[in-house]
C-alpha atoms as a PDB file:
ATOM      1  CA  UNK A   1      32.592 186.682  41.053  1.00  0.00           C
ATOM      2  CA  UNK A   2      35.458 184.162  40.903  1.00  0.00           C
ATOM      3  CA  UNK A   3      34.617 181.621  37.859  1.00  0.00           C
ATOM      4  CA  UNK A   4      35.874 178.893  38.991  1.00  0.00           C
ATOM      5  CA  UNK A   5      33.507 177.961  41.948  1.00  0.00           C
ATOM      6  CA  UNK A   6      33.397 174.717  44.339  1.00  0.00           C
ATOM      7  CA  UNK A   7      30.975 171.547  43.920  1.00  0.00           C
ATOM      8  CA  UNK A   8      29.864 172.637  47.136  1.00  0.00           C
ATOM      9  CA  UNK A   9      28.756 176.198  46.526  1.00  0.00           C
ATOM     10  CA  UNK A  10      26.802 175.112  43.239  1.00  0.00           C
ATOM     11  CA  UNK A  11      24.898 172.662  45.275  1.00  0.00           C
ATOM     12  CA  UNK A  12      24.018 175.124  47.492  1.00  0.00           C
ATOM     13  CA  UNK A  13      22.420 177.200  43.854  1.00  0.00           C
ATOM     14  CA  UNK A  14      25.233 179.851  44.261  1.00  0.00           C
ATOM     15  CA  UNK A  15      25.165 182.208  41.315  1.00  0.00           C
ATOM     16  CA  UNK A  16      28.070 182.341  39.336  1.00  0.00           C
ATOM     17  CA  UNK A  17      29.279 184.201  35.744  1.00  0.00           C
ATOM     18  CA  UNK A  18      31.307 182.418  33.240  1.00  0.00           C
ATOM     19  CA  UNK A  19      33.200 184.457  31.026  1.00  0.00           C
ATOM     20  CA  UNK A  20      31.556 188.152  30.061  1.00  0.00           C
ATOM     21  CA  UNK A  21      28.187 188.866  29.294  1.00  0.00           C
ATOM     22  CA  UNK A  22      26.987 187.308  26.050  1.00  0.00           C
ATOM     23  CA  UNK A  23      30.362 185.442  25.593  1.00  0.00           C
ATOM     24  CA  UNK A  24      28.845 182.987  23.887  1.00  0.00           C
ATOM     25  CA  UNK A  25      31.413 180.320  22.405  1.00  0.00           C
ATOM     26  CA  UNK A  26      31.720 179.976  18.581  1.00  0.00           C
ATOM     27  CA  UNK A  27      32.832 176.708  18.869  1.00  0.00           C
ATOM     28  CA  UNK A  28      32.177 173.548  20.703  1.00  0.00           C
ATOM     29  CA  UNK A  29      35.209 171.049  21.328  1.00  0.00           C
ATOM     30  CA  UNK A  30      33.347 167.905  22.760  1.00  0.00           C
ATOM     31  CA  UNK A  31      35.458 164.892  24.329  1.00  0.00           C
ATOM     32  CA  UNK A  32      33.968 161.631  23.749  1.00  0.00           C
ATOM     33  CA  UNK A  33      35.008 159.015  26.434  1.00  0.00           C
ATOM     34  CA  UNK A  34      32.814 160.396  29.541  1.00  0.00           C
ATOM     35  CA  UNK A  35      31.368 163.476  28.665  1.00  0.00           C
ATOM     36  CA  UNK A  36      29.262 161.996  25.633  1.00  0.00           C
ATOM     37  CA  UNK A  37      28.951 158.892  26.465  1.00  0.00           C
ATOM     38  CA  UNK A  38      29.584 156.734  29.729  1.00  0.00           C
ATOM     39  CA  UNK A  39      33.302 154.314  28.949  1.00  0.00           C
ATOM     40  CA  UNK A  40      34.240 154.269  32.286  1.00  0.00           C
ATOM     41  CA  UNK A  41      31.110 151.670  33.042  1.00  0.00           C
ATOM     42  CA  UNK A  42      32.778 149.027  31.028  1.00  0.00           C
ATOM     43  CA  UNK A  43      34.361 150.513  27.963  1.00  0.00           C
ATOM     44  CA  UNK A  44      37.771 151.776  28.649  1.00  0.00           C
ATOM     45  CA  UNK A  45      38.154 148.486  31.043  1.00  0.00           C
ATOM     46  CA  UNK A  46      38.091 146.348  27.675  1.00  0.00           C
ATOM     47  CA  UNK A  47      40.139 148.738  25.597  1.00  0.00           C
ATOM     48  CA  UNK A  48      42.677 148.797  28.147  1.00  0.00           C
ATOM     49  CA  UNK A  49      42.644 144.959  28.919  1.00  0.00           C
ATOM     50  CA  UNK A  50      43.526 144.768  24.720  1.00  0.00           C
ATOM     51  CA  UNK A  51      46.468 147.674  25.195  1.00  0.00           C
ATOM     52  CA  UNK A  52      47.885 145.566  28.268  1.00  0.00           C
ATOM     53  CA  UNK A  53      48.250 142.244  26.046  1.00  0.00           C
ATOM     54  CA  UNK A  54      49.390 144.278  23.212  1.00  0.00           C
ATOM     55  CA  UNK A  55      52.273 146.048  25.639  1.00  0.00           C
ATOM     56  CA  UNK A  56      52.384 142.633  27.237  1.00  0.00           C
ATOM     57  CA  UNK A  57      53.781 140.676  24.209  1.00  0.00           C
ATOM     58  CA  UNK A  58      55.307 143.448  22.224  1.00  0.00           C
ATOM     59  CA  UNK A  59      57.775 144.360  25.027  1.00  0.00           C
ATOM     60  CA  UNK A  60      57.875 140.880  26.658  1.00  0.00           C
ATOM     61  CA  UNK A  61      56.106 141.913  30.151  1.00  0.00           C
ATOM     62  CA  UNK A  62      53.851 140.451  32.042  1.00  0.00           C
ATOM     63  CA  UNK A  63      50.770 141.733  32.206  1.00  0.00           C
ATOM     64  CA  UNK A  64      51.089 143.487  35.636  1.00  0.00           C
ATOM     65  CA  UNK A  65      54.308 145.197  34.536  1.00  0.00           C
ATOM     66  CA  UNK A  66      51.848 146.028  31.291  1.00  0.00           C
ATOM     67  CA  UNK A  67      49.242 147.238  32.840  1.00  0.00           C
ATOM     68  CA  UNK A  68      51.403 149.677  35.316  1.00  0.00           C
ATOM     69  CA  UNK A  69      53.257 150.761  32.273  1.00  0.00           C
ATOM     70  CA  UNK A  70      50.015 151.511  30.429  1.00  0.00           C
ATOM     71  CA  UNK A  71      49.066 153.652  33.489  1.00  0.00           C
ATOM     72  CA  UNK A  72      52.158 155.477  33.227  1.00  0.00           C
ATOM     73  CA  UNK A  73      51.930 156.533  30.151  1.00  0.00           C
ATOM     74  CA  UNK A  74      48.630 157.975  30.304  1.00  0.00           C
ATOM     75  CA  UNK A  75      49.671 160.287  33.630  1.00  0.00           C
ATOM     76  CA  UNK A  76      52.971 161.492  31.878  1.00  0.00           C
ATOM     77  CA  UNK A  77      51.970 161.857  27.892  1.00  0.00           C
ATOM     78  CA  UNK A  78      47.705 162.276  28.347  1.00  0.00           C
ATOM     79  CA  UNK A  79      47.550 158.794  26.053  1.00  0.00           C
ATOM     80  CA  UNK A  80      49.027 155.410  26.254  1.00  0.00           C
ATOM     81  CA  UNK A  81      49.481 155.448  22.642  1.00  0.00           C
ATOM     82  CA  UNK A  82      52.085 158.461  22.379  1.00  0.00           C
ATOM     83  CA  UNK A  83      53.977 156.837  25.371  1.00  0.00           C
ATOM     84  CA  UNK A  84      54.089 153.329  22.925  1.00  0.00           C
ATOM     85  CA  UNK A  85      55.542 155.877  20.329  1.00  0.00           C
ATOM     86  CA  UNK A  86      58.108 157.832  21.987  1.00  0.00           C
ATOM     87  CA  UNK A  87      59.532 155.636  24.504  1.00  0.00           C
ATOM     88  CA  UNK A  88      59.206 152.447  21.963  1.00  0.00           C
ATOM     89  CA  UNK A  89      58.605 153.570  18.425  1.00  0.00           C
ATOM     90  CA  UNK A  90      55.589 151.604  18.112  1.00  0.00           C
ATOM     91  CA  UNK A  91      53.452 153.487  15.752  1.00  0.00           C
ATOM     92  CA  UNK A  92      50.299 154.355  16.416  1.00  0.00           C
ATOM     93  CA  UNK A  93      48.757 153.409  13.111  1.00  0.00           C
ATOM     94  CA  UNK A  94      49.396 149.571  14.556  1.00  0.00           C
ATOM     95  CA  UNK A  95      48.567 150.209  18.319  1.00  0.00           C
ATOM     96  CA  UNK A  96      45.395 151.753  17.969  1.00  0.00           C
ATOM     97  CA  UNK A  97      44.124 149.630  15.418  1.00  0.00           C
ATOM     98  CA  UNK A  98      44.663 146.549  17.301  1.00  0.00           C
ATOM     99  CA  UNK A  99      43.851 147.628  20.482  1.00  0.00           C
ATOM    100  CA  UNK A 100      40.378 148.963  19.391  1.00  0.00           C
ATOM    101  CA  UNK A 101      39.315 146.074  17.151  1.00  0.00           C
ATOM    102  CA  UNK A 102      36.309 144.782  18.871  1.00  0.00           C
ATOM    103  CA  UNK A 103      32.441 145.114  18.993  1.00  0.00           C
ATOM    104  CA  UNK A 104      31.754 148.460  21.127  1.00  0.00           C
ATOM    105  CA  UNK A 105      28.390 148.731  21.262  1.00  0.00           C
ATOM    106  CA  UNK A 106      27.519 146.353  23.896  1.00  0.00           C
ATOM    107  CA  UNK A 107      29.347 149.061  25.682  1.00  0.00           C
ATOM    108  CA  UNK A 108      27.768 152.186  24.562  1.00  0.00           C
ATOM    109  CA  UNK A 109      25.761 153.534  27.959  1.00  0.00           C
ATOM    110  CA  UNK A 110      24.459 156.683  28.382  1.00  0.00           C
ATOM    111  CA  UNK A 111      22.032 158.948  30.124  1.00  0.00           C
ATOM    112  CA  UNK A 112      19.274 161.061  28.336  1.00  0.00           C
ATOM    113  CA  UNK A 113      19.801 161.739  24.221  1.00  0.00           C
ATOM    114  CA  UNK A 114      23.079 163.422  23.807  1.00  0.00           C
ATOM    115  CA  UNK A 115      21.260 164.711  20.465  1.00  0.00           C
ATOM    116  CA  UNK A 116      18.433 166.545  22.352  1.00  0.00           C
ATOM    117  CA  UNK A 117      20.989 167.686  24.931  1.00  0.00           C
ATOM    118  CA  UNK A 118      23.222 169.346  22.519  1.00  0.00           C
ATOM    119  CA  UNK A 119      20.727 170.967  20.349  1.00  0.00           C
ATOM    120  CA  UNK A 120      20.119 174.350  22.300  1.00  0.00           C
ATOM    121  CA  UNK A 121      23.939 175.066  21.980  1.00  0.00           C
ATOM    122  CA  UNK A 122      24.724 177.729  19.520  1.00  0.00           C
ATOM    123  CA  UNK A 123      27.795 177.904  17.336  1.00  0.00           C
ATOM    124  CA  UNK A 124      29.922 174.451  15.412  1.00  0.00           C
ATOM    125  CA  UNK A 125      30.399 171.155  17.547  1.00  0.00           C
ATOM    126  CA  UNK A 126      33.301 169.126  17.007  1.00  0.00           C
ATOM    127  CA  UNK A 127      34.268 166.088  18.985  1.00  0.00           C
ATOM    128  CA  UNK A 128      37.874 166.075  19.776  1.00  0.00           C
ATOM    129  CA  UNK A 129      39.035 162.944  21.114  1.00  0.00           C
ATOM    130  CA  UNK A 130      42.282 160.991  21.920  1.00  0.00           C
ATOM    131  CA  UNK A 131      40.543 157.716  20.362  1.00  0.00           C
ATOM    132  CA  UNK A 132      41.289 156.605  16.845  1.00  0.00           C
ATOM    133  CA  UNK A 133      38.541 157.256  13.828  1.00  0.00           C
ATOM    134  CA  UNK A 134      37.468 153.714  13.835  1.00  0.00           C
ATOM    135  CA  UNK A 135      36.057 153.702  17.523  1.00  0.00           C
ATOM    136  CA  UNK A 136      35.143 157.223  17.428  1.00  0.00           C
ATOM    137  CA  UNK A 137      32.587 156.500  14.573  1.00  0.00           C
ATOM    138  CA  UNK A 138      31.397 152.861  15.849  1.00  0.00           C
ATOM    139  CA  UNK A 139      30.537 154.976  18.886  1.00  0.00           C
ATOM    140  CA  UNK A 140      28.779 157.739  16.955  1.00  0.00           C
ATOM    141  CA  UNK A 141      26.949 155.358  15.257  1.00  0.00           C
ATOM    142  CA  UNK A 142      25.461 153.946  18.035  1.00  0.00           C
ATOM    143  CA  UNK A 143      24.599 156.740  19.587  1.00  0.00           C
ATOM    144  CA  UNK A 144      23.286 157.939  16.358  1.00  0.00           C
ATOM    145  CA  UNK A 145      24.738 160.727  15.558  1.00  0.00           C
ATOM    146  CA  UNK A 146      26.934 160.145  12.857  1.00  0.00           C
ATOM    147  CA  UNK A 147      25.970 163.119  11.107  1.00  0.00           C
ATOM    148  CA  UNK A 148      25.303 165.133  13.861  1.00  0.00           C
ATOM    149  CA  UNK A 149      28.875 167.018  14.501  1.00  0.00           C
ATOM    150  CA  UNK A 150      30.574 169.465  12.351  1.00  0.00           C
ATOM    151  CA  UNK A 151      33.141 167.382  12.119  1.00  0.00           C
ATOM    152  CA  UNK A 152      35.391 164.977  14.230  1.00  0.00           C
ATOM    153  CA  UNK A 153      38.705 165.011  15.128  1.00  0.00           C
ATOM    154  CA  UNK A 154      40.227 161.921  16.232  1.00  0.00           C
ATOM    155  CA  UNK A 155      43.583 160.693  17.223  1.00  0.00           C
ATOM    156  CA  UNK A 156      44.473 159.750  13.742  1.00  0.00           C
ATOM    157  CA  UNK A 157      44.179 163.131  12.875  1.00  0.00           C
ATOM    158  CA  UNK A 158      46.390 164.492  15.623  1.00  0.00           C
ATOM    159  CA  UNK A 159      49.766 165.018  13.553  1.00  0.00           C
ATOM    160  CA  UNK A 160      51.337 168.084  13.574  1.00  0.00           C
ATOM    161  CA  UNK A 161      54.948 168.808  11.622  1.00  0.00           C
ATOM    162  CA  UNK A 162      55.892 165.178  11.458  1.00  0.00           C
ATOM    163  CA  UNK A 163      54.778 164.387  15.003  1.00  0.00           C
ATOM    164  CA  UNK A 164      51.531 162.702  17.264  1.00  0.00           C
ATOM    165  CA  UNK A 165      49.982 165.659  18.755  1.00  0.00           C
ATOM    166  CA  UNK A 166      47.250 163.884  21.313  1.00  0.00           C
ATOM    167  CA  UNK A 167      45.283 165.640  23.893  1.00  0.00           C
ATOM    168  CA  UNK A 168      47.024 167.554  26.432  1.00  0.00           C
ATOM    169  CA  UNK A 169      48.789 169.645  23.321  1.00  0.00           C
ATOM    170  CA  UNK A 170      48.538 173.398  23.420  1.00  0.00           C
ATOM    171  CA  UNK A 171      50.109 173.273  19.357  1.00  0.00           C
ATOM    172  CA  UNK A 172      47.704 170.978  18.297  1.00  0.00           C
ATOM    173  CA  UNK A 173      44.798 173.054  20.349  1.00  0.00           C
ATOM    174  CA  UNK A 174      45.693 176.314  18.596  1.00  0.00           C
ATOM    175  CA  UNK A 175      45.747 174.213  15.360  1.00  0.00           C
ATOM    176  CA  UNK A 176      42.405 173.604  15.160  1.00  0.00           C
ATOM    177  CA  UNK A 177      40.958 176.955  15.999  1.00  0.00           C
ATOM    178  CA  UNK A 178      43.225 177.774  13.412  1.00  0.00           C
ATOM    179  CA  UNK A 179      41.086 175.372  11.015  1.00  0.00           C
ATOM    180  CA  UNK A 180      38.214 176.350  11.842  1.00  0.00           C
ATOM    181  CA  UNK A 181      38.702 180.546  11.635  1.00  0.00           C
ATOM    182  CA  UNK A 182      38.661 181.141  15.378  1.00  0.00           C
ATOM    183  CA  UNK A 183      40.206 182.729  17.904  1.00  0.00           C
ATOM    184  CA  UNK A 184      40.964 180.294  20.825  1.00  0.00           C
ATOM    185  CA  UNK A 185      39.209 182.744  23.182  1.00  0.00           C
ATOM    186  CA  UNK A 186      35.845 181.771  21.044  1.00  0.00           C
ATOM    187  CA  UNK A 187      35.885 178.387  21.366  1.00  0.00           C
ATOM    188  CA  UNK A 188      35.506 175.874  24.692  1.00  0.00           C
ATOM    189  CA  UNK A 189      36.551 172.628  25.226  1.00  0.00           C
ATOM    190  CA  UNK A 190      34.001 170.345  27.185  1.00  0.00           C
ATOM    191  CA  UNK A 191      36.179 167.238  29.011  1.00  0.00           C
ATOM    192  CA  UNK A 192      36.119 164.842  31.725  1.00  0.00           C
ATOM    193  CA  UNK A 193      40.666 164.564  31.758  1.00  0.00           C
ATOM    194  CA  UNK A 194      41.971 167.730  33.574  1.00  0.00           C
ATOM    195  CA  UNK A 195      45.411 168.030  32.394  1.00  0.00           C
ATOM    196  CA  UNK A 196      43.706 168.360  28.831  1.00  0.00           C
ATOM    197  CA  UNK A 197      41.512 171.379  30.609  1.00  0.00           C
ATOM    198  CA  UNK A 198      44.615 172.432  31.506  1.00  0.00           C
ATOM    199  CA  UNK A 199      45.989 173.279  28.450  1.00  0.00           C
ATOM    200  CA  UNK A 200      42.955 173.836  26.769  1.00  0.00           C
ATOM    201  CA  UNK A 201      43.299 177.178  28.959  1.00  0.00           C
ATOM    202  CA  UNK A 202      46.529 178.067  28.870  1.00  0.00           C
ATOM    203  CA  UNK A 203      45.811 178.728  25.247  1.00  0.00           C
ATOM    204  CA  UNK A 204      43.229 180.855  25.942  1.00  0.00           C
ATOM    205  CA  UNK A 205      39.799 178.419  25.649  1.00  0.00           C
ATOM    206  CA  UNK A 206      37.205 178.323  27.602  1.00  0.00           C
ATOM    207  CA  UNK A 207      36.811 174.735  29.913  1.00  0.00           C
ATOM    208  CA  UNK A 208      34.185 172.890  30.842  1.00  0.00           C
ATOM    209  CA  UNK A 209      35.095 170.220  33.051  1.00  0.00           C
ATOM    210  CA  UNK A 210      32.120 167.125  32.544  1.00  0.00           C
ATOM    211  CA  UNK A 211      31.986 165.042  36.186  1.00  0.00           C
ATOM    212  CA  UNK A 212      29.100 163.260  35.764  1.00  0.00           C
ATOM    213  CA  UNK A 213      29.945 159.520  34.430  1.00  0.00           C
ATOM    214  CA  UNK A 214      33.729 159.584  35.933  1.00  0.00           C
ATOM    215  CA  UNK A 215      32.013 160.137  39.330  1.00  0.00           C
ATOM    216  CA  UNK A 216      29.686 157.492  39.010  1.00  0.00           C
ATOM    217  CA  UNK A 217      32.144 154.830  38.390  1.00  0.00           C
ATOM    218  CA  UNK A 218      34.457 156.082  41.310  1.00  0.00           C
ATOM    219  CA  UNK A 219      36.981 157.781  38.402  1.00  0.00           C
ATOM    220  CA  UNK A 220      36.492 161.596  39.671  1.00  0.00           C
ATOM    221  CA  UNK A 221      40.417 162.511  41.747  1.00  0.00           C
ATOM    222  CA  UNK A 222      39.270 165.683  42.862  1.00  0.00           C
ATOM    223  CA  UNK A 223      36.127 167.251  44.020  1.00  0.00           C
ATOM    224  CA  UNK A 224      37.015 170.982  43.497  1.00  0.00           C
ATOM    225  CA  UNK A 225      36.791 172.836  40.267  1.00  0.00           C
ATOM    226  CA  UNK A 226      40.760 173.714  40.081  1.00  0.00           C
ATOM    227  CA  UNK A 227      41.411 177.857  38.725  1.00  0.00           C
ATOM    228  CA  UNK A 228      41.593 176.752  34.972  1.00  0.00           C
ATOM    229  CA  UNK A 229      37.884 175.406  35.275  1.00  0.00           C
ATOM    230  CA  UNK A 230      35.523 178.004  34.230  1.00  0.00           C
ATOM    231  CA  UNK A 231      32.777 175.665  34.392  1.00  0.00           C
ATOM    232  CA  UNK A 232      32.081 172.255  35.548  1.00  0.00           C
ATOM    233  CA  UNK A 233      28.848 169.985  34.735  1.00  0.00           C
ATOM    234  CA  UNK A 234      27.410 166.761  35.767  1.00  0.00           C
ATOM    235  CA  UNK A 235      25.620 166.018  32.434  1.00  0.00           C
ATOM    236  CA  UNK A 236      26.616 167.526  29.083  1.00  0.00           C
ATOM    237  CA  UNK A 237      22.777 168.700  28.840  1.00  0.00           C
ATOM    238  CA  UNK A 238      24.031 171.241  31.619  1.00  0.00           C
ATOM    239  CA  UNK A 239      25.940 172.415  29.281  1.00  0.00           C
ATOM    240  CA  UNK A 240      23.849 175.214  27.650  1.00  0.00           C
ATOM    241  CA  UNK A 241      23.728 177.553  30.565  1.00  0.00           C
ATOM    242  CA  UNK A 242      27.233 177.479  31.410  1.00  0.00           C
ATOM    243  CA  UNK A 243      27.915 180.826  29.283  1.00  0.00           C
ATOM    244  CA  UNK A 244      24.959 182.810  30.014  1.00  0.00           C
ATOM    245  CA  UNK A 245      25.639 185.897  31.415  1.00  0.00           C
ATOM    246  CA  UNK A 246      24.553 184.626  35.388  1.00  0.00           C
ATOM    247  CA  UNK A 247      23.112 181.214  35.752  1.00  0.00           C
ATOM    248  CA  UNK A 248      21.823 179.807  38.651  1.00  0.00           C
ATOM    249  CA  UNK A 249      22.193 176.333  39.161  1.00  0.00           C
ATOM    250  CA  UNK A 250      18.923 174.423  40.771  1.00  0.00           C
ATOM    251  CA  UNK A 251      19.211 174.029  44.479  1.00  0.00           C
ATOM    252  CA  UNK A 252      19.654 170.326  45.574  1.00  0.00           C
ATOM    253  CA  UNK A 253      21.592 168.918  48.849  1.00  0.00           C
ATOM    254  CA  UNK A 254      22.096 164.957  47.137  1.00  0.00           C
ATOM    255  CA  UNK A 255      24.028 164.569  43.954  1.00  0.00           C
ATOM    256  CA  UNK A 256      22.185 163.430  40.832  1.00  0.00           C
ATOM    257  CA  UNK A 257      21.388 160.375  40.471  1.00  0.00           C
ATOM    258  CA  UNK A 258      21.596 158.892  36.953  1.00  0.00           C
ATOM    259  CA  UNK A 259      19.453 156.593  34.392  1.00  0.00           C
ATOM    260  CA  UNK A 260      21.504 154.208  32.783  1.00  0.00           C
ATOM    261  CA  UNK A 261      20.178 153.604  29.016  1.00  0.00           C
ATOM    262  CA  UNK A 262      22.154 150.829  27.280  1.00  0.00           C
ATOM    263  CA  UNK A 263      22.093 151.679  23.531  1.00  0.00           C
END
C-alpha cells in the first residue's frame, strides 16, 4: 500500500501501513507552533505584528512593505529570522529577542493534555522548533511540561560551522540524529510546515504532517498528503498509531471538531 494516502481515503477508515512492520521510531522530533500547541489562534498574529515593526523601523519601511517582506522571507528561507540575517545582517541574537519579548500565555490554546497524548509513544521526544529558547520554554511552561521532553532544541541552538541552520535544513537535521546516536531512518519528525517535512525526508526521516490547528484557523494550503508524507494527523494524540504495522483510522464523514482549552 502506497504510504502516503489522501484526507479523503482516511476518512473513509482506509487501512494504510507506515513504514515496515514494527518500525517503530527511536526518536521523536516534535514542532511546537501547531502541532503542540494551537499559535495560529492568536499567537503567531502577535509575534509577527512585533517582527513587522521591528523590520518596519530597522529598514525604514512601512509596515505593509514590512509585513510582505516578513512573508517573503518565511516562503524562501523557512524563518523570517534567517532572511533578517542573510539579506540584512541583522543577527538573530537581537531579532528574536525583541520580537518575542511579551507575555505568551494569554495565548497558549490547546486541545486535550499534550502530556497524556504523548505518553503512549515509545522512544526520546525532543521538540525541535524554529522559535528562540525564551518562547519555547514560556510555552512549555504553560503547558506544563517543562520537564517533560528529552530535551529541546530551539532556534538559538540552530548553528552549524559558523552559520544559522533553521528548519527546512537537511545539515542541521542529520546533526541532531547525529547527537543523539541515531540513524535518521529511526527517528520522525512530527510538523505542521511542509517544506520542513520536506527535508526532514530527503534525509531519510520519517514525517508526520500535524493538520489539525492550521486547519482550524484557515492556515492548511493543501488538502492532500504530498509523496514525502508518510503520515498525516489531526491531533498529535493520533500520533501513536501512525507506525503500527496497519492502523485503521475510525470511520467518520465530518472532520473533527475541536475543544478549545485556554491554559
Amino acid at each position: 500500500m502506497n504510504s502516503a494516502t489522501s484526507i479523503q481515503d482516511r476518512l473513509k477508515g482506509a487501512k494504510r501501513c507506515v513504514g515496515k512492520a514494527g518500525a517503530v521510531p527511536k526518536l521523536w522530533f516534535i514542532d511546537l507552533d501547531d502541532t503542540l500547541f494551537e499559535a495560529s489562534g492568536g499567537m503567531l498574529h502577535a509575534i509577527h505584528l512585533r517582527m513587522n515593526d521591528f523590520i518596519s523601523k530597522r529598514l525604514g519601511l512601512d509596515w505593509e512593505a514590512a509585513g510582505r517582506l516578513r512573508t517573503a522571507y518565511w516562503a524562501q528561507y523557512g524563518s523570517t529570522f534567517l532572511g533578517m540575517w542573510k539579506r540584512h545582517r541583522v543577527d538573530p541574537r537581537e531579532f528574536l529577542p525583541a520580537t518575542h519579548d511579551f507575555d505568551f500565555l494569554p495565548f497558549i490554546h490547546v486541545e486535550g493534555d499534550p502530556k497524556a497524548d504523548l505518553k503512549g509513544l515509545p522512544g526520546r521526544k525532543v521538540v525541535l522548533t524554529n522559535g528562540p529558547r525564551n518562547y519555547a520554554d514560556a510555552v512549555l511552561a504553560g503547558l506544563g511540561m517543562s520537564d517533560y521532553f528529552d530535551e529541546v532544541i530551539t532556534s538559538s541552538d540552530m548553528r552549524l560551522f559558523g552559520e544559522w541552520r533553521p528548519k527546512p535544513n537537511a545539515a542541521m537535521l542529520r546533526a541532531v540524529c547525529t547527537r543523539f546516536c541515531v540513524r535518521p531512518n529511526e527517528a520522525v519528525l512530527v510538523d505542521d510546515t511542509l517544506a520542513n517535512l520536506k527535508c526532514a525526508k530527503g534525509v531519510g526521516l520519517k514525517t508526520v504532517w500535524c493538520t489539525g490547528y492550521r486547519r482550524r484557523n484557515g492556515k492548511l494550503s493543501h488538502r492532500i498528503d504530498p509523496l514525502y508524507v508518510d503520515a498525516s494527523v489531526v491531533h498529535i494524540r493520533e500520533l501513536e498509531r501512525c507506525f503500527q504495522p496497519c492502523a485503521r483510522l475510525p470511520q467518520t464523514g465530518q472532520p473533527r471538531r475541536f475543544l478549545k482549552r485556554t491554559v
